[in-house]
C-alpha atoms as a PDB file:
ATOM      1  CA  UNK A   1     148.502 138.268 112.125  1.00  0.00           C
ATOM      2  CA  UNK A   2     149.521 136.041 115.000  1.00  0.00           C
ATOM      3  CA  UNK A   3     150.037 131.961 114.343  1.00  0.00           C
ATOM      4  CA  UNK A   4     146.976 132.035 117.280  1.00  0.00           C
ATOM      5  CA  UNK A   5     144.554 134.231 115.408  1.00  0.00           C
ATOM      6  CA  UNK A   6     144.452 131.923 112.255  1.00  0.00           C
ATOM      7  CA  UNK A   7     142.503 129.908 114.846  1.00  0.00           C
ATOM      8  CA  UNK A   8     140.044 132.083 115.651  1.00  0.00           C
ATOM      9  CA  UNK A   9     137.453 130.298 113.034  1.00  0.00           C
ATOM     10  CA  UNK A  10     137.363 127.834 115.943  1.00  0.00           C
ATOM     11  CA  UNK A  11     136.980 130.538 119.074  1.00  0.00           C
ATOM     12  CA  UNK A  12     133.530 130.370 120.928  1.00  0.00           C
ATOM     13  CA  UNK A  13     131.517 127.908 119.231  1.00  0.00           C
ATOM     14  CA  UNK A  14     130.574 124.567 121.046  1.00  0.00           C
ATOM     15  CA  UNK A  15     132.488 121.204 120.371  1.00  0.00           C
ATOM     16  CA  UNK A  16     132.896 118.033 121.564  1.00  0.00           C
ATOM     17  CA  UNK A  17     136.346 116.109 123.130  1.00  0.00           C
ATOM     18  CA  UNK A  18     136.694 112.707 122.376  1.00  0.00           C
ATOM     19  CA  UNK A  19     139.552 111.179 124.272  1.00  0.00           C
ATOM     20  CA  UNK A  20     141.754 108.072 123.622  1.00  0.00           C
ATOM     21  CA  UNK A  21     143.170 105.505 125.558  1.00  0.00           C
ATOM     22  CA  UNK A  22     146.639 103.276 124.402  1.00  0.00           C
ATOM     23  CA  UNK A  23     145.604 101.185 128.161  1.00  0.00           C
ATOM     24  CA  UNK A  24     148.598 103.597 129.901  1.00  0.00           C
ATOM     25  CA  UNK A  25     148.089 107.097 128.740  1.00  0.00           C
ATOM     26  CA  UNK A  26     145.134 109.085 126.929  1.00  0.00           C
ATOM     27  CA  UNK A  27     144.848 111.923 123.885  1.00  0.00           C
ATOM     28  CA  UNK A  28     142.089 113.967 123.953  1.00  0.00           C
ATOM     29  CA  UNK A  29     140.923 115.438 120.393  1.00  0.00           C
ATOM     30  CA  UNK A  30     138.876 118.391 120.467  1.00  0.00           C
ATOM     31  CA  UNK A  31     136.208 118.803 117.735  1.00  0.00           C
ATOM     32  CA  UNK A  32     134.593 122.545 116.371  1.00  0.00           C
ATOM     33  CA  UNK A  33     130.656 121.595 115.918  1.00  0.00           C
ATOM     34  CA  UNK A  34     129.218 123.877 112.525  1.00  0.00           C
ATOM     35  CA  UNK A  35     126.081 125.650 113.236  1.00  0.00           C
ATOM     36  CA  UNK A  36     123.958 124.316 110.231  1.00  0.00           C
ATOM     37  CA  UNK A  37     120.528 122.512 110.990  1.00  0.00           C
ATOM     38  CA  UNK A  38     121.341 119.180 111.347  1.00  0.00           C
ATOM     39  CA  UNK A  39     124.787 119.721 113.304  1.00  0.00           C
ATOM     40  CA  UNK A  40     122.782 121.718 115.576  1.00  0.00           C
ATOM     41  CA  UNK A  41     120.594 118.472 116.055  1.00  0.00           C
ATOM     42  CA  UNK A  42     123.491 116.180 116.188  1.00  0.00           C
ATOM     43  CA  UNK A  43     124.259 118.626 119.595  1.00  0.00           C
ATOM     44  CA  UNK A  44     120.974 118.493 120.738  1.00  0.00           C
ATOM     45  CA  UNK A  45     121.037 114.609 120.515  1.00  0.00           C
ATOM     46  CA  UNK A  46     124.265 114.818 122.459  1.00  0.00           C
ATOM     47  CA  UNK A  47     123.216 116.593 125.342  1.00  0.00           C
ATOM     48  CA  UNK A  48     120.213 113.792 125.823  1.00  0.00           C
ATOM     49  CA  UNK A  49     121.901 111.002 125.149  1.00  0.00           C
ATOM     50  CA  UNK A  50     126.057 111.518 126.012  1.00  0.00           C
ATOM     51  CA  UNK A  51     125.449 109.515 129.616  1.00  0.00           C
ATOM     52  CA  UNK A  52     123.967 106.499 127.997  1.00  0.00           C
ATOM     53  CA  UNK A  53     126.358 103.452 128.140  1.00  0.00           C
ATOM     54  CA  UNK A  54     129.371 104.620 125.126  1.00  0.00           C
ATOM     55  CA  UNK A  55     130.005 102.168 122.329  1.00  0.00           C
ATOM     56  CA  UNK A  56     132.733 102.805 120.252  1.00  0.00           C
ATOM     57  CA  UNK A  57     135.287 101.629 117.725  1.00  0.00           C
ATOM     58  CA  UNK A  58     138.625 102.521 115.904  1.00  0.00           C
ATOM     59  CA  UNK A  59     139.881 101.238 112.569  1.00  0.00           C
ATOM     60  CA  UNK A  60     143.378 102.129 113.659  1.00  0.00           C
ATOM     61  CA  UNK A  61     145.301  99.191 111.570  1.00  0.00           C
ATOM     62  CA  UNK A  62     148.243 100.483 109.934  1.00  0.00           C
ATOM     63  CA  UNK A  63     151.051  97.710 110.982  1.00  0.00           C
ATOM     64  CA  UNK A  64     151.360  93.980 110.340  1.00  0.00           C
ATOM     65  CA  UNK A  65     151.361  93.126 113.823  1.00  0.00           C
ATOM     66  CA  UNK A  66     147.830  94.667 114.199  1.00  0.00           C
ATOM     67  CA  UNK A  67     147.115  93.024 110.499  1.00  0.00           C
ATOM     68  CA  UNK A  68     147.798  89.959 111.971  1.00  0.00           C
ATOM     69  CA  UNK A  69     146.100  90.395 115.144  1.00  0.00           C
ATOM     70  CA  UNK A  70     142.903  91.778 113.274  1.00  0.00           C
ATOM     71  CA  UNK A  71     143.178  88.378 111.156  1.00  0.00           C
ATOM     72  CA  UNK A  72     142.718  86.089 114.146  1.00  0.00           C
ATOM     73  CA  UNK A  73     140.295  87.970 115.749  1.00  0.00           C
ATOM     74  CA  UNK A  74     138.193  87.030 112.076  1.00  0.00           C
ATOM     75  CA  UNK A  75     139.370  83.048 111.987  1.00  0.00           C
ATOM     76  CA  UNK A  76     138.604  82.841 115.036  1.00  0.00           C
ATOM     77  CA  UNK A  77     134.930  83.959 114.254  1.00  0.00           C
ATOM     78  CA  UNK A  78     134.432  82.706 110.729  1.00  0.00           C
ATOM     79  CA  UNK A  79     135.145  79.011 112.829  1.00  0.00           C
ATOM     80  CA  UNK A  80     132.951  79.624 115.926  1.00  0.00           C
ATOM     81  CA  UNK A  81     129.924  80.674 112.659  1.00  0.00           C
ATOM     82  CA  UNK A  82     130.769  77.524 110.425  1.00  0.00           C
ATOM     83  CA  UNK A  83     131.579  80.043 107.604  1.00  0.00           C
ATOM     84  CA  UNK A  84     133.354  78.561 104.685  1.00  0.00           C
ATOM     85  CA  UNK A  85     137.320  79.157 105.129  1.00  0.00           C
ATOM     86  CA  UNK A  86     137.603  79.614 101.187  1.00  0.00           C
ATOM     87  CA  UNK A  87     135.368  82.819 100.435  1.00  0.00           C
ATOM     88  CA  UNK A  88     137.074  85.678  99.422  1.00  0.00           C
ATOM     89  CA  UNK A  89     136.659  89.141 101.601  1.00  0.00           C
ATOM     90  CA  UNK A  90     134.024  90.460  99.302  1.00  0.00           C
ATOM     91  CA  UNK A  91     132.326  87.139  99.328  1.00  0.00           C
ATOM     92  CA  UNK A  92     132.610  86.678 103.131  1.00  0.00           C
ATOM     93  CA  UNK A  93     131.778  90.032 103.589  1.00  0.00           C
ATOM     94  CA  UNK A  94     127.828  89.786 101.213  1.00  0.00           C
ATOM     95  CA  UNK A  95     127.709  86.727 103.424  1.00  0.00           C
ATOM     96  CA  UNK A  96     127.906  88.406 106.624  1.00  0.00           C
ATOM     97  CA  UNK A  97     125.130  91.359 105.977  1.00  0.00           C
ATOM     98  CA  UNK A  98     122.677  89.128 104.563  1.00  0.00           C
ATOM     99  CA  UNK A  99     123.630  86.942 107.828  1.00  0.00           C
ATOM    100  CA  UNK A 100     120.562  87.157 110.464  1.00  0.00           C
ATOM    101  CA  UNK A 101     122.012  89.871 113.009  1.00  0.00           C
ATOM    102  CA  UNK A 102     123.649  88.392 116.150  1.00  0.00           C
ATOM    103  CA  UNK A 103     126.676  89.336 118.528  1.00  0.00           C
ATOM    104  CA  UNK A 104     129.092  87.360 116.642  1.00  0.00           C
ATOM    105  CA  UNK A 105     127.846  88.690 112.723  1.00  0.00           C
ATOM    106  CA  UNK A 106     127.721  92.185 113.844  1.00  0.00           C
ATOM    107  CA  UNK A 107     131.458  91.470 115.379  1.00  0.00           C
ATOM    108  CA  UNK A 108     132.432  89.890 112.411  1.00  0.00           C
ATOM    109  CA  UNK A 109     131.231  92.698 110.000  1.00  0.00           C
ATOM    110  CA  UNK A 110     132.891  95.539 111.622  1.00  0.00           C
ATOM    111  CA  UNK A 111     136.421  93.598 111.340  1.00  0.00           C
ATOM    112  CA  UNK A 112     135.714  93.122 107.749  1.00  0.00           C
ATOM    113  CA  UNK A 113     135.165  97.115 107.726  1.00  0.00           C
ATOM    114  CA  UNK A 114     138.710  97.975 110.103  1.00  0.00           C
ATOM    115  CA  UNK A 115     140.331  95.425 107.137  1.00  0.00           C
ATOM    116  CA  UNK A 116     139.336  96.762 104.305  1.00  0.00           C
ATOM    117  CA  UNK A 117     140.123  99.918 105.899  1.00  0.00           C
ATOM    118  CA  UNK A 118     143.967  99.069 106.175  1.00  0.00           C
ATOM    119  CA  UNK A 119     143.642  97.432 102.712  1.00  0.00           C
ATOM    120  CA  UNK A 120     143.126 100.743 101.205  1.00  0.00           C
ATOM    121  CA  UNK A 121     146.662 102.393 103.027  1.00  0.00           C
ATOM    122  CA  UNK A 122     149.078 102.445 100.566  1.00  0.00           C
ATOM    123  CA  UNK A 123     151.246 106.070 100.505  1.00  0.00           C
ATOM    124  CA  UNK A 124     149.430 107.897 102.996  1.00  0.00           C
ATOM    125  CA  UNK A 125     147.796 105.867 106.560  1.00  0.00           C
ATOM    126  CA  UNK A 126     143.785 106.328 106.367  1.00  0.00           C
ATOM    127  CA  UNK A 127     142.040 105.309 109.371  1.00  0.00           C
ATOM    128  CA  UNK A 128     139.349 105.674 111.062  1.00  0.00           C
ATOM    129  CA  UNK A 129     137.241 105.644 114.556  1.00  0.00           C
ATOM    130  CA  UNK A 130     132.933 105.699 115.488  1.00  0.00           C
ATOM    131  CA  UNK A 131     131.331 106.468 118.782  1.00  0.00           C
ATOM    132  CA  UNK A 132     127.820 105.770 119.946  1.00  0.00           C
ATOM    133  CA  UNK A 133     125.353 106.096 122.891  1.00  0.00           C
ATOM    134  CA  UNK A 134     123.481 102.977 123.630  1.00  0.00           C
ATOM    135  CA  UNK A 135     119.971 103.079 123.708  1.00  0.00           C
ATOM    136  CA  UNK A 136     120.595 106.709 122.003  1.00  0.00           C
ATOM    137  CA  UNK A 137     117.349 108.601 120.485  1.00  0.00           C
ATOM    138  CA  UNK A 138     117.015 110.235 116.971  1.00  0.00           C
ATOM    139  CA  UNK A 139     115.339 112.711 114.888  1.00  0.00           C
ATOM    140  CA  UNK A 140     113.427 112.410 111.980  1.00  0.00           C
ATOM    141  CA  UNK A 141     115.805 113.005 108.420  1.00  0.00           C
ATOM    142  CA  UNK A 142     113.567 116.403 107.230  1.00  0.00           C
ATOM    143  CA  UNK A 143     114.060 117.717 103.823  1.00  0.00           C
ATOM    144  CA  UNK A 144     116.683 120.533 104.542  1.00  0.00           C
ATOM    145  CA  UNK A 145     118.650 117.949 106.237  1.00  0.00           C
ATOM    146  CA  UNK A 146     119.430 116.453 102.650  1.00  0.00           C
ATOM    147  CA  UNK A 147     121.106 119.575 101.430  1.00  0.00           C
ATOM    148  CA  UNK A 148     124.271 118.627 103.839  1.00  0.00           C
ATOM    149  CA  UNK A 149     125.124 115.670 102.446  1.00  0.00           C
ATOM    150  CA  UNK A 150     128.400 115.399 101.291  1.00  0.00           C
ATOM    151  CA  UNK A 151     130.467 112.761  99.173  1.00  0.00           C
ATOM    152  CA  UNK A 152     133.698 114.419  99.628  1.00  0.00           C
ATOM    153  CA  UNK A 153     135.300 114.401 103.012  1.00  0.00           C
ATOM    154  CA  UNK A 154     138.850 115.194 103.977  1.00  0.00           C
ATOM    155  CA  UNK A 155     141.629 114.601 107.249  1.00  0.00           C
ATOM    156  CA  UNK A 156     139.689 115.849 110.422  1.00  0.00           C
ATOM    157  CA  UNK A 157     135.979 115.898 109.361  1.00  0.00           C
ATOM    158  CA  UNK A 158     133.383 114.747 112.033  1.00  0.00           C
ATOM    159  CA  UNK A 159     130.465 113.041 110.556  1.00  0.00           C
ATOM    160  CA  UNK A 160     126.907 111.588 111.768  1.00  0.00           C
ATOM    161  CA  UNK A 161     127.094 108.497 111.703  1.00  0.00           C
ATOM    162  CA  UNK A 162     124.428 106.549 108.703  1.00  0.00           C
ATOM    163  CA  UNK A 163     122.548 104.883 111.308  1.00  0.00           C
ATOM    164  CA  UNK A 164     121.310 101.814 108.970  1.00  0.00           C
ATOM    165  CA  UNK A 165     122.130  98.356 109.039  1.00  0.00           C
ATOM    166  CA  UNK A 166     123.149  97.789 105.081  1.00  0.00           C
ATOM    167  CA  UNK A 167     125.173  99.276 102.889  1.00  0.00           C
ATOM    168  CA  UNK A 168     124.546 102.904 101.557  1.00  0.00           C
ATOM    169  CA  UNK A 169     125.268 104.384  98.527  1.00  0.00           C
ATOM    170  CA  UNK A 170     128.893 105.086  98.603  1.00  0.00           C
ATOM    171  CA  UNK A 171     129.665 101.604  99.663  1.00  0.00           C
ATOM    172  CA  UNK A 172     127.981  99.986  96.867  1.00  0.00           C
ATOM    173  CA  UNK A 173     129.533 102.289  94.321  1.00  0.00           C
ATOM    174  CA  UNK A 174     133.102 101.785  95.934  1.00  0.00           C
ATOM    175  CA  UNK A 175     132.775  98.241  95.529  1.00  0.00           C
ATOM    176  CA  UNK A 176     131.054  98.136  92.088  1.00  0.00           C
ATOM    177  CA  UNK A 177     128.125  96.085  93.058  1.00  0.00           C
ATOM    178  CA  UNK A 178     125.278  97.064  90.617  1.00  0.00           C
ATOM    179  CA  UNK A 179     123.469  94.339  91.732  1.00  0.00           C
ATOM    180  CA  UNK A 180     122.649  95.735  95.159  1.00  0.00           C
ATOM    181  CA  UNK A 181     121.197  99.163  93.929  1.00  0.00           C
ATOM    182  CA  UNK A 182     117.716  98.012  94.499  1.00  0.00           C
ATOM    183  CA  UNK A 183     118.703  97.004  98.371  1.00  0.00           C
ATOM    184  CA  UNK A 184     119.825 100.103  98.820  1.00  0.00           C
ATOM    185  CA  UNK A 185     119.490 101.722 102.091  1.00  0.00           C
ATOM    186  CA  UNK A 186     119.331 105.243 102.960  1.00  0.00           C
ATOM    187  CA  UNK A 187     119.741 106.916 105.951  1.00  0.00           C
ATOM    188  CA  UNK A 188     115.914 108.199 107.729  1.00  0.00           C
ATOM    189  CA  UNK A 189     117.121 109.937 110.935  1.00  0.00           C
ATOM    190  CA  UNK A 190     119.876 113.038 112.480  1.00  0.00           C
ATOM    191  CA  UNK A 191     121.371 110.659 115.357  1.00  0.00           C
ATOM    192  CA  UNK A 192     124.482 111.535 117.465  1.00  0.00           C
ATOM    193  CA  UNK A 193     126.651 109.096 116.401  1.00  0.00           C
ATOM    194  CA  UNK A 194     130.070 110.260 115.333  1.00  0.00           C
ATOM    195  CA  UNK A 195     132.431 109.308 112.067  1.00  0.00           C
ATOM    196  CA  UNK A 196     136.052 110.368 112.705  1.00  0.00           C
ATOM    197  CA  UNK A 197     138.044 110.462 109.862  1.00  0.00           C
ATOM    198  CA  UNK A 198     141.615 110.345 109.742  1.00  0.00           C
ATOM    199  CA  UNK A 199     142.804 110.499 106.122  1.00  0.00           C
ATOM    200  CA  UNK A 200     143.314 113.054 103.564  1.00  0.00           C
ATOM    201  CA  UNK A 201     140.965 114.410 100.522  1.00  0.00           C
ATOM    202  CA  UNK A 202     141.579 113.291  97.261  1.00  0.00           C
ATOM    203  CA  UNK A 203     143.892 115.630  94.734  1.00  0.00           C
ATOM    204  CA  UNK A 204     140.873 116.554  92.928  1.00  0.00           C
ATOM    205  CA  UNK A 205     137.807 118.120  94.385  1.00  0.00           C
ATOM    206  CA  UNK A 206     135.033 116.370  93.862  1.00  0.00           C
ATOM    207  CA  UNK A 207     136.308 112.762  93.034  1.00  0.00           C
ATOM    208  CA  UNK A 208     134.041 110.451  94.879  1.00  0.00           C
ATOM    209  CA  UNK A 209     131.062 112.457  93.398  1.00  0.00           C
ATOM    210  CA  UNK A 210     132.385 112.541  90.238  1.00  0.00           C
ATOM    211  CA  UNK A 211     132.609 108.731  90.262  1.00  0.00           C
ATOM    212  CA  UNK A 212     129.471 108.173  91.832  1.00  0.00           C
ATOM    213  CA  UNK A 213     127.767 109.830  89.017  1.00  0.00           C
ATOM    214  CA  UNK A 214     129.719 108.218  86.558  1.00  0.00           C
ATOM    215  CA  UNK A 215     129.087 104.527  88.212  1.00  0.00           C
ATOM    216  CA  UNK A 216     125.424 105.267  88.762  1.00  0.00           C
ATOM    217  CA  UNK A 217     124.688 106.805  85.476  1.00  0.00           C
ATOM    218  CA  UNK A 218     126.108 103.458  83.832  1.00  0.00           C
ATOM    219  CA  UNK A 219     124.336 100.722  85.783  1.00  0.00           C
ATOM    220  CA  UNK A 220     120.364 102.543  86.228  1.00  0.00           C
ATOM    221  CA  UNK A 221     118.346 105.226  84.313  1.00  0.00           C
ATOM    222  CA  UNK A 222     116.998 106.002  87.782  1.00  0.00           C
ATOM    223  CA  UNK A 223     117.362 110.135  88.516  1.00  0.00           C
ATOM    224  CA  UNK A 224     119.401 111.110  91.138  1.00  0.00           C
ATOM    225  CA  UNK A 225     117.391 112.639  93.813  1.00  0.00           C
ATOM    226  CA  UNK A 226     118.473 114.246  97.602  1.00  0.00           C
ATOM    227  CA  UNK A 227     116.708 111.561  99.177  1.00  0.00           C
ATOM    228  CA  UNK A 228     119.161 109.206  98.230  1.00  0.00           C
ATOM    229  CA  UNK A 229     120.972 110.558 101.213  1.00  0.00           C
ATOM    230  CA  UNK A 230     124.438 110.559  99.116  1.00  0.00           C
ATOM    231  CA  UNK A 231     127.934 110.212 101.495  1.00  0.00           C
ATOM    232  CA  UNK A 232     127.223 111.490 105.091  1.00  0.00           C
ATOM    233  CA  UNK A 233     126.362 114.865 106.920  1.00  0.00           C
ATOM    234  CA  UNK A 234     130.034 116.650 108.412  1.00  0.00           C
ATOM    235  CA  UNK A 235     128.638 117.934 111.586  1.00  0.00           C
ATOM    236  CA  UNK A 236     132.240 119.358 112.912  1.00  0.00           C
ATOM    237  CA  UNK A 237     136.054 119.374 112.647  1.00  0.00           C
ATOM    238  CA  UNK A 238     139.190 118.589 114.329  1.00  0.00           C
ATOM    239  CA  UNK A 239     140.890 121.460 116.064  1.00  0.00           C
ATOM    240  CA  UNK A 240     144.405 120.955 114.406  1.00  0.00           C
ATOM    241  CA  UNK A 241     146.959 122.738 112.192  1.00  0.00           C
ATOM    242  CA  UNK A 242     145.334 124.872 109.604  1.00  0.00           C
ATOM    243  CA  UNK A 243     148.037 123.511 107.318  1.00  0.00           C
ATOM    244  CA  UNK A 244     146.926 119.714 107.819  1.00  0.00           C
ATOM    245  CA  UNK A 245     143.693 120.802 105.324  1.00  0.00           C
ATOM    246  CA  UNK A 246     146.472 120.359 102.764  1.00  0.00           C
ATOM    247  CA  UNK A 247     146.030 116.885 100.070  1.00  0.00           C
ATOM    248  CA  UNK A 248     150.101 116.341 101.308  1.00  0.00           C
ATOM    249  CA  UNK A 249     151.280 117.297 104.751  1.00  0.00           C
ATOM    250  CA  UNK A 250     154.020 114.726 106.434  1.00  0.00           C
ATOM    251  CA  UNK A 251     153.875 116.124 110.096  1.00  0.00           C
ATOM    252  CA  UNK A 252     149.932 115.081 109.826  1.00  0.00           C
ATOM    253  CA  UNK A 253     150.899 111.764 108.115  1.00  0.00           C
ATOM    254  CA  UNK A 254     153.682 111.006 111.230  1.00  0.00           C
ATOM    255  CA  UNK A 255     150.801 111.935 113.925  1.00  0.00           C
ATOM    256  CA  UNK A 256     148.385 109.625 112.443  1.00  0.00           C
ATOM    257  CA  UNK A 257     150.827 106.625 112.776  1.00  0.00           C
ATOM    258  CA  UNK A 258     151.086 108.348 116.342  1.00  0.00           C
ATOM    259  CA  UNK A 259     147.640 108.185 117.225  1.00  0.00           C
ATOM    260  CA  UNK A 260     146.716 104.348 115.607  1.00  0.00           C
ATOM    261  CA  UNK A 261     148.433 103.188 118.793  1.00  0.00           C
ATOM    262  CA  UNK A 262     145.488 104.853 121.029  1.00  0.00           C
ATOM    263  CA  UNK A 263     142.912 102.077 119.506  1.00  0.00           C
ATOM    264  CA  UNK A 264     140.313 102.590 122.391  1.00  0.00           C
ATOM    265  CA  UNK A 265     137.662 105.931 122.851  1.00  0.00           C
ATOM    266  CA  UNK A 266     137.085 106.056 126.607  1.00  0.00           C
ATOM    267  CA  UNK A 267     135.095 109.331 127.150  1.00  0.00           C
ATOM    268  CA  UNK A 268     132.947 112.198 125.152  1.00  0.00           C
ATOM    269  CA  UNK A 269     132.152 115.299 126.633  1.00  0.00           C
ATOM    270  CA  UNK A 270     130.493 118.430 125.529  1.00  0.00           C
ATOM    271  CA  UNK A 271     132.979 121.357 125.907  1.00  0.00           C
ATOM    272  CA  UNK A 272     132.890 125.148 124.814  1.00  0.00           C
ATOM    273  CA  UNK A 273     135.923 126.053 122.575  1.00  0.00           C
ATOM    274  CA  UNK A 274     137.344 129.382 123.874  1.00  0.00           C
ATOM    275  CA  UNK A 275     140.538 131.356 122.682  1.00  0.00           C
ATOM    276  CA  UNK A 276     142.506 127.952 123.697  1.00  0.00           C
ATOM    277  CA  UNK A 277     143.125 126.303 120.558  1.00  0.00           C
ATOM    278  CA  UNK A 278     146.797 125.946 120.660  1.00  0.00           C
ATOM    279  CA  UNK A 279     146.958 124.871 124.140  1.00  0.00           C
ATOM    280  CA  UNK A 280     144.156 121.812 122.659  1.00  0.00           C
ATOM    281  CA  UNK A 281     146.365 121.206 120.244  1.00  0.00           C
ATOM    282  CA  UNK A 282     149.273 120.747 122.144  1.00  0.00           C
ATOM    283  CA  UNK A 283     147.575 118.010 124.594  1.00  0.00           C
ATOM    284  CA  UNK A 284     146.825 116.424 121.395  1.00  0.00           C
ATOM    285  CA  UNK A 285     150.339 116.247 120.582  1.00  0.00           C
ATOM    286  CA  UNK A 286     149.649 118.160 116.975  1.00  0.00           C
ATOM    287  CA  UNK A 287     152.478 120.929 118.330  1.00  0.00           C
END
């Protein structure tokens, strides 16, 4: 079998190209969409809503220059809100959701997100990016939605975005904050917001569940139930090297440092993936 026809899993199904922008040149990354339920209506909330006004985001810190940078661009903040300069990132960070919404919270809050981000690198880079449609609409959460949650992600995986303002599950759990499980807040509704993800599954399969149910198990006697709406919904994935699926892989690792220097989304379009995988791959710089 040919290198090309491994790819065939991503020939003639509809996807999505989100390109990138370093302010001189661009990357476009082309995205396979699944066909399950609520993937489908993640593309049907695409096609109404992709030419409202884009909002997007990247956590692409991975250097101390952009540590730095990201670090001023919170002083600076935390002084123009009057927020005490001695509160550590977890306490800052309660401080800010429980904040009344405004330009310069909401701001605030998703720099706290891009730095914890970069706080968790350590041997392999793990970033992030998020895209929006202002204005967008949504669709009702309906109960076969649930079954396509997932708490395990890996390198490559598009995901809906929550659409809620608080934390969910996972973030809770991560964080060890039993005393937030009764503010919990799920997500209600299939939008068309999309969750890049840019870092590698764990060793094991199964590890974030696993300590989800271990975390949950010792802090309520509540059941766990699909409504809880556990991890997010993986709507597509990246067109890339088959072999990039793998826990290890330093070609991926050396591309992701590549593409944390393209830190702005500029464009998302609706595109129909043919027998031209390689050729996407290679304007993504992957080959």
């Amino acid at each position: 079998m040919s290198t090309q026809n491994q790819y065939s899993i991503y020939w003639n199904k509809p996807g999505i190209t989100v390109t990138y922008s370093n302010g001189q040149n661009t990357l476009p990354l082309t995205y396979v969409l699944y066909d399950h339920p609520p993937a489908c209506k993640f593309l049907q909330l695409l096609k109404e809503n992709i030419d409202k006004p884009l909002v997007q985001e990247t956590s692409f810190v991975l250097d101390t220059q952009d540590e730095e940078t990201l670090i001023a661009q919170m002083a600076e903040l935390i002084e123009r809100l009057g927020i005490d300069k001695t509160l550590s990132l977890n306490q800052l960070h309660e401080l800010v959701e429980q904040a009344e919404p405004n330009d310069d919270y909401d701001k605030l809050n998703r720099l706290i997100h891009v730095y914890e981000q970069y706080l968790s690198n350590r041997d392999v880079p793990r970033i992030n990016s998020f895209f929006r449609f202002d204005g967008a609409s949504t669709l009702p959460l309906e109960n076969e939605d649930l079954l396509f949650f997932r708490m395990d992600r890996g390198f490559g995986d598009l995901c809906m975005g929550y659409n809620t303002l608080g934390k969910h599950w996972l973030e809770i759990a991560g964080r060890d904050e039993s005393d937030k499980i009764d503010n919990v807040v799920t997500q209600q509704h299939i939008n068309c917001e999309g969750y890049m993800l840019y870092r590698p599954a764990y060793e094991t399969p199964f590890t974030v569940a696993k300590h989800f149910v271990e975390w949950y198990k010792k802090n309520t006697d509540k059941p766990i139930t699909l409504d809880m709406a556990l991890g997010y919904i993986v709507v597509g994935k990246l067109v890339m090297p088959l072999d990039w699926n793998n826990v290890h892989n330093q070609e991926r690792d050396e591309w992701t440092y590549f593409l944390s220097n393209y830190k702005n989304i500029i464009d998302v379009k609706i595109v129909d993936i043919k027998d031209n995988t390689e050729e996407l791959m290679q304007q993504a710089n992957m080959l």
